[in-house]
N, C-alpha and C. Protein backbone atom coordinates (compact mmCIF):
# COMPACT_ATOMS: atom_id res chain seq x y z
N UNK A 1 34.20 2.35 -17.42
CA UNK A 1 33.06 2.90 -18.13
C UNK A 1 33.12 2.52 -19.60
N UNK A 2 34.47 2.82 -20.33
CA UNK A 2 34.65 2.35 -21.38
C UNK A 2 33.76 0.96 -21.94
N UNK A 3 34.32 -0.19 -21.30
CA UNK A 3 33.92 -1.59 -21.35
C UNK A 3 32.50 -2.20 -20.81
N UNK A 4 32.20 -1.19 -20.02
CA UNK A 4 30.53 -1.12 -20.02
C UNK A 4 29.57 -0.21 -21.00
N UNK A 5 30.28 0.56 -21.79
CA UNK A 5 29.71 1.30 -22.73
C UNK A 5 29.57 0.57 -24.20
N UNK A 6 30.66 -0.43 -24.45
CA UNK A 6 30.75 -1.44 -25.36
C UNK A 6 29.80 -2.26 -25.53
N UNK A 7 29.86 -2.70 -23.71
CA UNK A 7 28.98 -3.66 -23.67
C UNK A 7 27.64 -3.76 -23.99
N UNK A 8 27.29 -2.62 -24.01
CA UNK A 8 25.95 -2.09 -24.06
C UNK A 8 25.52 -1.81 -25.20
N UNK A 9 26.26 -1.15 -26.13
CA UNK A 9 26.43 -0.91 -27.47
C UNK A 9 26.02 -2.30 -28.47
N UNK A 10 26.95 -3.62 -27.67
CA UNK A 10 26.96 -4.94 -28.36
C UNK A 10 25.80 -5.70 -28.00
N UNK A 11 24.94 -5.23 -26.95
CA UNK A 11 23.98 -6.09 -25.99
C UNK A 11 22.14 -5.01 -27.29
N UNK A 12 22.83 -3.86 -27.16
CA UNK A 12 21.53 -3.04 -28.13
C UNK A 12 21.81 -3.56 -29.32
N UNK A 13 23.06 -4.17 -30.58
CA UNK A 13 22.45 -4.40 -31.58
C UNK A 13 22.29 -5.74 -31.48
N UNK A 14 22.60 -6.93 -31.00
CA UNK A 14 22.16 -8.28 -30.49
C UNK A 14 20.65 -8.05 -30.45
N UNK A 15 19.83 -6.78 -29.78
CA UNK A 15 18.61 -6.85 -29.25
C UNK A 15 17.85 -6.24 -30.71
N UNK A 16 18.36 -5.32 -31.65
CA UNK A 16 17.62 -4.98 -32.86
C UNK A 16 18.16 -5.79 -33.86
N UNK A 17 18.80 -7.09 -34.08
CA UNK A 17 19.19 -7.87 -34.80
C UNK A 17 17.82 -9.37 -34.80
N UNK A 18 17.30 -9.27 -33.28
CA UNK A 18 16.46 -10.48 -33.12
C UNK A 18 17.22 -10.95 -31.90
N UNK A 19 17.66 -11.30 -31.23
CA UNK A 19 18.06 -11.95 -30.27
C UNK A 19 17.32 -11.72 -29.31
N UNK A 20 16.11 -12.65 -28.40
CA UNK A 20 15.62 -11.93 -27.25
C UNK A 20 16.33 -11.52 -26.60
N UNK A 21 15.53 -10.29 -25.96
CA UNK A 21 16.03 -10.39 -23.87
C UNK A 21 15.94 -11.34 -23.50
N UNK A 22 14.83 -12.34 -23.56
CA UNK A 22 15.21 -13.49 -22.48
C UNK A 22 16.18 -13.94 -22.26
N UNK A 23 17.23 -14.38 -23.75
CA UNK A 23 18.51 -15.01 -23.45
C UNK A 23 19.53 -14.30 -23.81
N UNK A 24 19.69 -12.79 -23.23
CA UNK A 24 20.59 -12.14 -22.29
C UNK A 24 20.44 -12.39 -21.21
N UNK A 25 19.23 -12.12 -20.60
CA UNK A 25 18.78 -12.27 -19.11
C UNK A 25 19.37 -13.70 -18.42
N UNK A 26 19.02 -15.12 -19.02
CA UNK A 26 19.51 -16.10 -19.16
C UNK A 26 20.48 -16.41 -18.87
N UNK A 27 21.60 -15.89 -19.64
CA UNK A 27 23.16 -15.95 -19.69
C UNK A 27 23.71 -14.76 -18.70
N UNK A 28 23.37 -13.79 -18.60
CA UNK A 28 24.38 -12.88 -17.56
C UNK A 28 23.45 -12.59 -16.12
N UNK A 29 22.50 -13.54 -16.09
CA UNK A 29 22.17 -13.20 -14.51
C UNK A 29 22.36 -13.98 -13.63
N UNK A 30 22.90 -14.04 -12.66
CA UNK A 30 23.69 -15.06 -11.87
C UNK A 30 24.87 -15.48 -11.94
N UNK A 31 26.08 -14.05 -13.04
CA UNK A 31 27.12 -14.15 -13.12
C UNK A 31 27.79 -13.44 -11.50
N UNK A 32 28.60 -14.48 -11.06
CA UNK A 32 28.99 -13.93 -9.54
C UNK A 32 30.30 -13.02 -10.00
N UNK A 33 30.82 -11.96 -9.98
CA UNK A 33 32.07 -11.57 -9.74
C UNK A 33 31.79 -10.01 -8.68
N UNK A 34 33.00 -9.40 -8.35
CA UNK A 34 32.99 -8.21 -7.25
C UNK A 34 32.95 -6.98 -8.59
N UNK A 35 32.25 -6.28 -8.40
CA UNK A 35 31.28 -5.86 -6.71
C UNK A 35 30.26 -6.25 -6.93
N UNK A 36 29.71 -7.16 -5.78
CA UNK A 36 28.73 -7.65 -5.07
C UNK A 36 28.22 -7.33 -4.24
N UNK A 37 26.87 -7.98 -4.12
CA UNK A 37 26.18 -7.57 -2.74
C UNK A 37 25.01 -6.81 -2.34
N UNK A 38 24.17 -5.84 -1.72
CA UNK A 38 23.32 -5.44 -1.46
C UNK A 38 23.39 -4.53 -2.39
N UNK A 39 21.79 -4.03 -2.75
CA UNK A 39 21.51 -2.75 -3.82
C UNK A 39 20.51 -2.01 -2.67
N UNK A 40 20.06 -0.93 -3.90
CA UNK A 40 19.43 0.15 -3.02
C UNK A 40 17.80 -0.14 -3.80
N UNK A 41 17.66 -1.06 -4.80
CA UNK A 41 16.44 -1.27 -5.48
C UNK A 41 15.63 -2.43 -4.53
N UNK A 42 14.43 -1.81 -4.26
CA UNK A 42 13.42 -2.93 -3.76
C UNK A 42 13.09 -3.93 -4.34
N UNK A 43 13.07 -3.87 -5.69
CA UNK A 43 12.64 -4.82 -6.50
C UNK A 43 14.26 -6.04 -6.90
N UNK A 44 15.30 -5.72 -6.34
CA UNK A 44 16.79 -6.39 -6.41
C UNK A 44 17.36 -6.61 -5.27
N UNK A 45 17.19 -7.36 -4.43
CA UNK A 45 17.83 -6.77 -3.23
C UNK A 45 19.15 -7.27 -2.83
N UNK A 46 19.58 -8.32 -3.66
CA UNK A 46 20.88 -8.46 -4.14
C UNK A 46 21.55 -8.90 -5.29
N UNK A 47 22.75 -8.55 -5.75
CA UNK A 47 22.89 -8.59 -6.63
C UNK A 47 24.44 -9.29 -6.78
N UNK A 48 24.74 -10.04 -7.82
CA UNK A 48 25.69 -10.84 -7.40
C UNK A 48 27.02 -10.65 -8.31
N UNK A 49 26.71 -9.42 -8.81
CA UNK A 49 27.29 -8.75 -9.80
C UNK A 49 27.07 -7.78 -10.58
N UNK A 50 27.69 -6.86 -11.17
CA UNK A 50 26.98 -5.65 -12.07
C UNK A 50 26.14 -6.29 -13.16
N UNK A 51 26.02 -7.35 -13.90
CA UNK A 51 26.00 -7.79 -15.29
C UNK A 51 24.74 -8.50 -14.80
N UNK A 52 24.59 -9.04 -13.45
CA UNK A 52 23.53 -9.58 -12.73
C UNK A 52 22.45 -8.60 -12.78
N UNK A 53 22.60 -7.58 -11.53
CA UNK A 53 22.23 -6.24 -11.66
C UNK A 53 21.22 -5.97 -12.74
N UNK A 54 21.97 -5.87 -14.06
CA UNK A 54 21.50 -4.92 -14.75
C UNK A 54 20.90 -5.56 -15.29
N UNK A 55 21.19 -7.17 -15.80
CA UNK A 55 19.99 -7.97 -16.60
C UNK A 55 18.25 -8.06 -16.05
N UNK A 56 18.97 -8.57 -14.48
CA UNK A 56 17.50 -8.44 -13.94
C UNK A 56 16.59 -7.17 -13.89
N UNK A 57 17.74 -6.13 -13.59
CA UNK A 57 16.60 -4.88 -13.94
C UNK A 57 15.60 -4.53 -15.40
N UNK A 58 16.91 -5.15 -16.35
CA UNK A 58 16.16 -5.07 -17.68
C UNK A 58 14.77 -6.41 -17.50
N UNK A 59 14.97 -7.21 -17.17
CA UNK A 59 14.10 -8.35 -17.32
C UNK A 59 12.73 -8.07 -16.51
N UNK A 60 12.89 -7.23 -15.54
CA UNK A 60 11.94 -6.60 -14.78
C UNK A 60 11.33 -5.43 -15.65
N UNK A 61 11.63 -4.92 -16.09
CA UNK A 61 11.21 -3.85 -16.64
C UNK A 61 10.81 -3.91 -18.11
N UNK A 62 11.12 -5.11 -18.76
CA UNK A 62 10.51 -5.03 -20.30
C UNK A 62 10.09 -6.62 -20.17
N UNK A 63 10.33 -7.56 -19.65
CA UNK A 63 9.82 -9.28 -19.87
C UNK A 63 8.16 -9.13 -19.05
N UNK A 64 7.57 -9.84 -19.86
CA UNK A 64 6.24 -10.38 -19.30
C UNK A 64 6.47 -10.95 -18.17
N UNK A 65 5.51 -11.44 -17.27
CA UNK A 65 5.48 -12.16 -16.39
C UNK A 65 5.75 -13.75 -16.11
N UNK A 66 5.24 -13.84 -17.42
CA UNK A 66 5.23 -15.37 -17.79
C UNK A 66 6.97 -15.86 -17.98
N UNK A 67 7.43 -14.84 -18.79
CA UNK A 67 9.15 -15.17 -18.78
C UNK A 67 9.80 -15.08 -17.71
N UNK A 68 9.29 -14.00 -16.91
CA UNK A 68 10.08 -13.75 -15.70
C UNK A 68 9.73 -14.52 -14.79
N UNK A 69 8.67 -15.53 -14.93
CA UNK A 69 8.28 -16.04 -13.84
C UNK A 69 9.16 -17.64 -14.09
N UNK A 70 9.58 -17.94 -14.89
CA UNK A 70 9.98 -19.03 -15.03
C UNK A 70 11.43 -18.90 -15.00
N UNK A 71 12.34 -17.69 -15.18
CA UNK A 71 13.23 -17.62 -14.68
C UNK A 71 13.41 -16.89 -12.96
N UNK A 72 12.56 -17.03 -12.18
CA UNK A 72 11.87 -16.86 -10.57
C UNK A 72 12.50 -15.28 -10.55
N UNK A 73 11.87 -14.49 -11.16
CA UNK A 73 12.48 -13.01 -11.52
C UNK A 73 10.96 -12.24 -11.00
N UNK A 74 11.08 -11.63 -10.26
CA UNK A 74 9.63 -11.32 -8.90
C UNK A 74 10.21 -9.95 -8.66
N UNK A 75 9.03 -9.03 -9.24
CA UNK A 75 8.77 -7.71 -8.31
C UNK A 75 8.88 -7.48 -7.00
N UNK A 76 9.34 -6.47 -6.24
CA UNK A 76 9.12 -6.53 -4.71
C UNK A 76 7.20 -6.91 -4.32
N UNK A 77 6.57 -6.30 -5.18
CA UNK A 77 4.61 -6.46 -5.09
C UNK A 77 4.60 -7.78 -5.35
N UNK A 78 5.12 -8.52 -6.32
CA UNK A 78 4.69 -9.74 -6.54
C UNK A 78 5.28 -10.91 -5.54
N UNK A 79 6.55 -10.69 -5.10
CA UNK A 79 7.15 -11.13 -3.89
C UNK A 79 5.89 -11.07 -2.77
N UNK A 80 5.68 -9.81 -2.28
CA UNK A 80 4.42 -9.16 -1.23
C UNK A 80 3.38 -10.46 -0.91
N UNK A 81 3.02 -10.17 -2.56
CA UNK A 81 1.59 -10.56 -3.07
C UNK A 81 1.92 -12.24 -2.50
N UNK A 82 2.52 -12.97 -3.23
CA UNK A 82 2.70 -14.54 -2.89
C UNK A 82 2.96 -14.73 -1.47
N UNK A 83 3.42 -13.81 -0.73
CA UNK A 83 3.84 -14.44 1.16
C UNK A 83 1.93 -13.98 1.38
N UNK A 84 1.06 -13.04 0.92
CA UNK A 84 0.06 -12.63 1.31
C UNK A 84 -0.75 -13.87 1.00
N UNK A 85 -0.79 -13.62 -0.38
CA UNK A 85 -1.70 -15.08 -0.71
C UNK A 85 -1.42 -16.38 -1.15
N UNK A 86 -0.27 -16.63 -1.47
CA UNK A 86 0.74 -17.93 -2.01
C UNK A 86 0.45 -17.75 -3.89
N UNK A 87 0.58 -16.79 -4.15
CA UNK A 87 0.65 -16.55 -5.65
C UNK A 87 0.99 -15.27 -6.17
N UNK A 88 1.74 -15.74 -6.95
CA UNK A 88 2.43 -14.55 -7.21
C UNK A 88 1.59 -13.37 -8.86
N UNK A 89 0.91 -13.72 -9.30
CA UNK A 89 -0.07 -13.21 -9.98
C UNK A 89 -1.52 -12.55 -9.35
N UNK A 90 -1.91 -11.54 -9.71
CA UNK A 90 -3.26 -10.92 -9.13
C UNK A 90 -4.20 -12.09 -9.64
N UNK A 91 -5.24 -11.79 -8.54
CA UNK A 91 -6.16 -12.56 -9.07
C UNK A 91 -7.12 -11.41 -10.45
N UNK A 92 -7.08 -12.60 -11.58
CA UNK A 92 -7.84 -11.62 -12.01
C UNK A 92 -7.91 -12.48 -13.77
N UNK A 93 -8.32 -11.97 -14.45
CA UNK A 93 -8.18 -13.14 -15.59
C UNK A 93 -6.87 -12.33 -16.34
N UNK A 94 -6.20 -13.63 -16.99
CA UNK A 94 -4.95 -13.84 -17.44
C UNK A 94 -5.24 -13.78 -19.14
N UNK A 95 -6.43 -14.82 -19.71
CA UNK A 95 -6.46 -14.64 -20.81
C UNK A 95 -7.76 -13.73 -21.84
N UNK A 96 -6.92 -12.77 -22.19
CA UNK A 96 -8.02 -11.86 -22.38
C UNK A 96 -8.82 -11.90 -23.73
N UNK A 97 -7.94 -12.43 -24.62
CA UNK A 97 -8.40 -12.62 -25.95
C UNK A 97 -9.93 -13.34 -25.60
N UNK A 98 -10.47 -14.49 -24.61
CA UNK A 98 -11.19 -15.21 -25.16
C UNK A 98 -12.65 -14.20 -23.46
N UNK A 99 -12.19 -13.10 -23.69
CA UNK A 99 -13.52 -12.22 -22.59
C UNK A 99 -14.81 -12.47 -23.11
N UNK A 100 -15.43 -12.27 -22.67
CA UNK A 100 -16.71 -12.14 -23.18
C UNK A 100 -17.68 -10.86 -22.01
N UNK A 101 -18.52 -9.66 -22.97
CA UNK A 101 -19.08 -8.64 -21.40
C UNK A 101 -19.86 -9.55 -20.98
N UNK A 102 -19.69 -9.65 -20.13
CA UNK A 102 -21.08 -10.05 -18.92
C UNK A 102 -22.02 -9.01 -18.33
N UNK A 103 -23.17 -8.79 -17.39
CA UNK A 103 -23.72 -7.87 -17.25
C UNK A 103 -23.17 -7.93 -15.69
N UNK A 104 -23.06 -6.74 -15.12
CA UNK A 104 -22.38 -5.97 -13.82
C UNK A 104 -22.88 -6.95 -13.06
N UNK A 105 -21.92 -7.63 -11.97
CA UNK A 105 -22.11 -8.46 -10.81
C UNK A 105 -21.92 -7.62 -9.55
N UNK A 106 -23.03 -7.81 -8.91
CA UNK A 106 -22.50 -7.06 -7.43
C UNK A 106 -22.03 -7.73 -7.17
N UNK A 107 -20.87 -6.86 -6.19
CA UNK A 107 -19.34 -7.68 -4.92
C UNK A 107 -20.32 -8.18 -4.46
N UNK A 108 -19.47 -9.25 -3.66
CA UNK A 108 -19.90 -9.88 -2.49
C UNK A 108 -19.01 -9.50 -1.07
N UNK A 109 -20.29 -9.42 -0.25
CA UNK A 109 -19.13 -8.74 0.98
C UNK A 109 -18.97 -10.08 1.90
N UNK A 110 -17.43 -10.37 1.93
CA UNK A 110 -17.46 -11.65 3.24
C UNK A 110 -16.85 -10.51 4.29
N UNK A 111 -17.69 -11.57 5.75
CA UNK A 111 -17.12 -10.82 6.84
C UNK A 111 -15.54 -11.74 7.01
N UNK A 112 -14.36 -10.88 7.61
CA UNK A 112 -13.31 -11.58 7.80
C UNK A 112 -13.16 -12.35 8.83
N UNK A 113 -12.57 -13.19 8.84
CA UNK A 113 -12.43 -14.03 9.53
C UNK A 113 -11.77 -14.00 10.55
N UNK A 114 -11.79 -14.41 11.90
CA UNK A 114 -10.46 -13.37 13.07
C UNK A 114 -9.55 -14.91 12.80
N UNK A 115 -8.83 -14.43 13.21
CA UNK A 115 -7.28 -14.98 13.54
C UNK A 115 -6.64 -15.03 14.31
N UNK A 116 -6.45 -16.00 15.19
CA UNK A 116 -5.88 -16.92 16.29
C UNK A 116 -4.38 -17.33 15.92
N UNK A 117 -3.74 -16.82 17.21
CA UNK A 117 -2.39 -17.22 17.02
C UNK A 117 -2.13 -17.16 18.01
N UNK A 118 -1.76 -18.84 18.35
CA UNK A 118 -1.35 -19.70 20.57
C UNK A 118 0.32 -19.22 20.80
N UNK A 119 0.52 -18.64 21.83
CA UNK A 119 1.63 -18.42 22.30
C UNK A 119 1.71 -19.12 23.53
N UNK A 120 2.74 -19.98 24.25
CA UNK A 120 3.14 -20.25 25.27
C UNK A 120 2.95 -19.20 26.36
N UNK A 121 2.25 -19.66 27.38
CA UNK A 121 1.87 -18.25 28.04
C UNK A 121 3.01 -18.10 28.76
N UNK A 122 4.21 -19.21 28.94
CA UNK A 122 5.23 -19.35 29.89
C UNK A 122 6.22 -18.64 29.48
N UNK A 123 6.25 -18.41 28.08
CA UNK A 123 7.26 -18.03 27.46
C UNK A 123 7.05 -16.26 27.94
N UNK A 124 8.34 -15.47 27.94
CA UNK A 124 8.18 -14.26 28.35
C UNK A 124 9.02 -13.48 27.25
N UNK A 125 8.91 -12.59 26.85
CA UNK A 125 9.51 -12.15 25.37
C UNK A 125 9.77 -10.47 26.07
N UNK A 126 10.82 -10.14 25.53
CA UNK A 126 11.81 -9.11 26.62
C UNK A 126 11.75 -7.88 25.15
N UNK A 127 11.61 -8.02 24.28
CA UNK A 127 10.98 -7.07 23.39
C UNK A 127 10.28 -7.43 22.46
N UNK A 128 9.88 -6.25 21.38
CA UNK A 128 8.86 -6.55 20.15
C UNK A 128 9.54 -7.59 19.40
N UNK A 129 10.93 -7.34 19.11
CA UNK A 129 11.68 -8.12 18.05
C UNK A 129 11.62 -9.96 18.53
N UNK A 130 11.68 -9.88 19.85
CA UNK A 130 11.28 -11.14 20.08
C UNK A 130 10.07 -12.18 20.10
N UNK A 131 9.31 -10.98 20.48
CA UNK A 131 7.64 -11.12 19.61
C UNK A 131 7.47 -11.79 18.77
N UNK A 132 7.79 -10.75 17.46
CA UNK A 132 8.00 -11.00 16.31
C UNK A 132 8.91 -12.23 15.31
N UNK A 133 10.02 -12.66 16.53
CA UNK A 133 10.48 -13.78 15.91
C UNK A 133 10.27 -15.02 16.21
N UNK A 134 8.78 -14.97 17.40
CA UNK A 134 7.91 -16.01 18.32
C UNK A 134 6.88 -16.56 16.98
N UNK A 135 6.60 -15.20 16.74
CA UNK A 135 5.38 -15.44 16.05
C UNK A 135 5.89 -15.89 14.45
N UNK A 136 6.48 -15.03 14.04
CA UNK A 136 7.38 -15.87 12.48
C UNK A 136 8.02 -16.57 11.89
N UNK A 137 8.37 -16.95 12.91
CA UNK A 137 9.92 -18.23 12.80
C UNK A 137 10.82 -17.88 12.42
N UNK A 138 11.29 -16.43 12.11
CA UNK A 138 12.61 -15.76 11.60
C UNK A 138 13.58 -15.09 12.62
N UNK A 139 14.52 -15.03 12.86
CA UNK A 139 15.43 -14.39 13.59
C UNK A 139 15.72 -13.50 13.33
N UNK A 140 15.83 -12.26 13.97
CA UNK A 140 15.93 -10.70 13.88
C UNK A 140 17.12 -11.02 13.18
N UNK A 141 17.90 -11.72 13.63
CA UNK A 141 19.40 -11.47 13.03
C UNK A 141 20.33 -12.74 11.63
N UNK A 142 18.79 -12.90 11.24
CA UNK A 142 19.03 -14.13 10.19
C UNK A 142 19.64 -13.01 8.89
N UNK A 143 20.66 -14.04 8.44
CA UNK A 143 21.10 -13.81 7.25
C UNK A 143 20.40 -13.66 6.27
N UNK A 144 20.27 -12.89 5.25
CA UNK A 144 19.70 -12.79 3.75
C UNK A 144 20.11 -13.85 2.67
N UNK A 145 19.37 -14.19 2.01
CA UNK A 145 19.70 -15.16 0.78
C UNK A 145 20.65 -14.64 -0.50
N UNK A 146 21.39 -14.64 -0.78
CA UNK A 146 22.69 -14.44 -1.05
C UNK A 146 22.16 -14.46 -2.79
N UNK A 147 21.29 -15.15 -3.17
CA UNK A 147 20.62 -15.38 -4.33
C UNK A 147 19.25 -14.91 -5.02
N UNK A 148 18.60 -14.24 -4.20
CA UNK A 148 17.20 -13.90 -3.95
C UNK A 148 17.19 -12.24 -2.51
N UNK A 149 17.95 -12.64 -1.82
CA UNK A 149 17.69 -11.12 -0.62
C UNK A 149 16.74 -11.65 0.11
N UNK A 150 16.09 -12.65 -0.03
CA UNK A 150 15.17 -12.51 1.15
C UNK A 150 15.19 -12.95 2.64
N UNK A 151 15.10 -12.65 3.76
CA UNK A 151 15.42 -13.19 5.14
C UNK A 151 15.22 -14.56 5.45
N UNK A 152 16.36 -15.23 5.28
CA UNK A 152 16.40 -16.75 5.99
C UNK A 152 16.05 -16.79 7.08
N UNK A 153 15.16 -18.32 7.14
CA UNK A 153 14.85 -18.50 8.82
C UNK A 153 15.54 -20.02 9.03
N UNK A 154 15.61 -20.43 10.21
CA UNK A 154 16.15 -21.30 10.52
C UNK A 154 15.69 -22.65 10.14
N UNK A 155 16.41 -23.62 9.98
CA UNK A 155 16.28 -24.72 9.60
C UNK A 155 16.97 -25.74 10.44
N UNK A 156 16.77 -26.37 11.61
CA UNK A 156 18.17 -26.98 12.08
C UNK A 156 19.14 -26.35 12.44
N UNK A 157 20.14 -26.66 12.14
CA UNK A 157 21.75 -26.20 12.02
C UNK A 157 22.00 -25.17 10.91
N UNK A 158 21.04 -24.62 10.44
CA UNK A 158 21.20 -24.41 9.44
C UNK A 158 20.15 -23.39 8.78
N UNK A 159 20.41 -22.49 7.99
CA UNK A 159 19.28 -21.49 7.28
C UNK A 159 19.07 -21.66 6.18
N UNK A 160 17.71 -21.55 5.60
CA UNK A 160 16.80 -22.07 4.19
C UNK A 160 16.33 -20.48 3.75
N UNK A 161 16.19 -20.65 2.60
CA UNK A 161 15.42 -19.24 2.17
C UNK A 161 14.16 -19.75 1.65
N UNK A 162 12.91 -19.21 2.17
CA UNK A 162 11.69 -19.41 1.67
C UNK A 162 10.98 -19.42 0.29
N UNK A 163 12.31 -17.91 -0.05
CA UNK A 163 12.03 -17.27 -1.55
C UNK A 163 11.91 -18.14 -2.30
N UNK A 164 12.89 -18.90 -2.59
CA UNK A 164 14.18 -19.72 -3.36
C UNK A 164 14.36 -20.71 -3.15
N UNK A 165 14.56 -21.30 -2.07
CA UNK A 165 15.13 -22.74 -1.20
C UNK A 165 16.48 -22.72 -1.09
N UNK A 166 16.83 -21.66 -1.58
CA UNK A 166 18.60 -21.75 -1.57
C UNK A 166 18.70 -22.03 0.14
N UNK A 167 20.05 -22.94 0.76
CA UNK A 167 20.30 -22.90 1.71
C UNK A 167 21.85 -22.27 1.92
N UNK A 168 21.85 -22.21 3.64
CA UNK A 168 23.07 -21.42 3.80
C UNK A 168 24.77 -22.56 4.16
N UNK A 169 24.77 -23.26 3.32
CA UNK A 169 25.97 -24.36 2.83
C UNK A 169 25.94 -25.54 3.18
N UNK A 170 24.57 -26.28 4.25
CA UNK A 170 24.24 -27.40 4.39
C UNK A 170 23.36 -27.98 3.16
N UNK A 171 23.87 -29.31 3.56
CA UNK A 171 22.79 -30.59 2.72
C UNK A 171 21.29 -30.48 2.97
């Protein structure tokens, strides 16, 4: 506790001296040492160290988007959001300085579109989980990304993370 109380002490006047967060965040996230491993935060879902841990939580919680996005630092919603729509930003305007009012647009209502998805009718699937790993390409029992948390799916010989691209020790 001591040496994390220091640390913290030396990391707050670094931060009222001028030094961004960004390059704390920078330098101590993706430091590997024990204890490692799974957290209880949705928005972390692993962590590869305490010093890891705690940067990203800070970087989540006070960095813009724009910083965090370039160091691939993603909300559990914004994670959500990009497998939903392939972007990780709302749609919505970004630069506000240059608005201008417009006068009220009615929505537009689209009807949705249905969605088709071919299964082998031969194939026979012995529960949901197998269903589910018919239809996703993920294995109930795929490993997590060691760098990111998110569920690897298969690749070959081998598991890829979608998040990230990190793979699981192949070329």
């Amino acid at each position: 506790a001591g040496v994390m109380d220091a640390f913290s002490i030396a990391v707050s006047i670094g931060l009222q001296y001028g030094v961004p967060l960004e390059t704390f965040v920078e330098k101590f996230t993706n430091l590997r040492f024990e204890p490692a491993g799974m957290t209880d935060d949705a928005d972390i879902r692993m962590a590869q160290s305490m010093m890891d841990y705690i940067f990203r939580r800070l970087a989540l919680d006070y960095l813009p988007f724009e910083s965090r996005s370039a160091m691939a630092l993603y909300t559990s919603s914004e994670r959500a959001r990009a497998l939903e729509t392939g972007e990780y930003t709302e749609d919505g305007v970004e630069d506000y300085e240059n608005l201008e009012v417009t006068a009220p647009v009615a929505p537009v209502v689209v009807a949705p579109k249905p969605v088709s998805i071919t299964i082998d009718s031969n194939q026979q699937f012995g529960s949901s989980t197998e269903l589910m790993e018919a239809l996703s390409g993920v294995k109930a029992d795929a490993p997590l990304c060691m760098t990111c948390g998110v569920k690897m799916r298969m690749s070959g010989a081998c598991y890829v993370c979608e998040g990230c691209g990190n793979t699981s020790g192949c070329s």
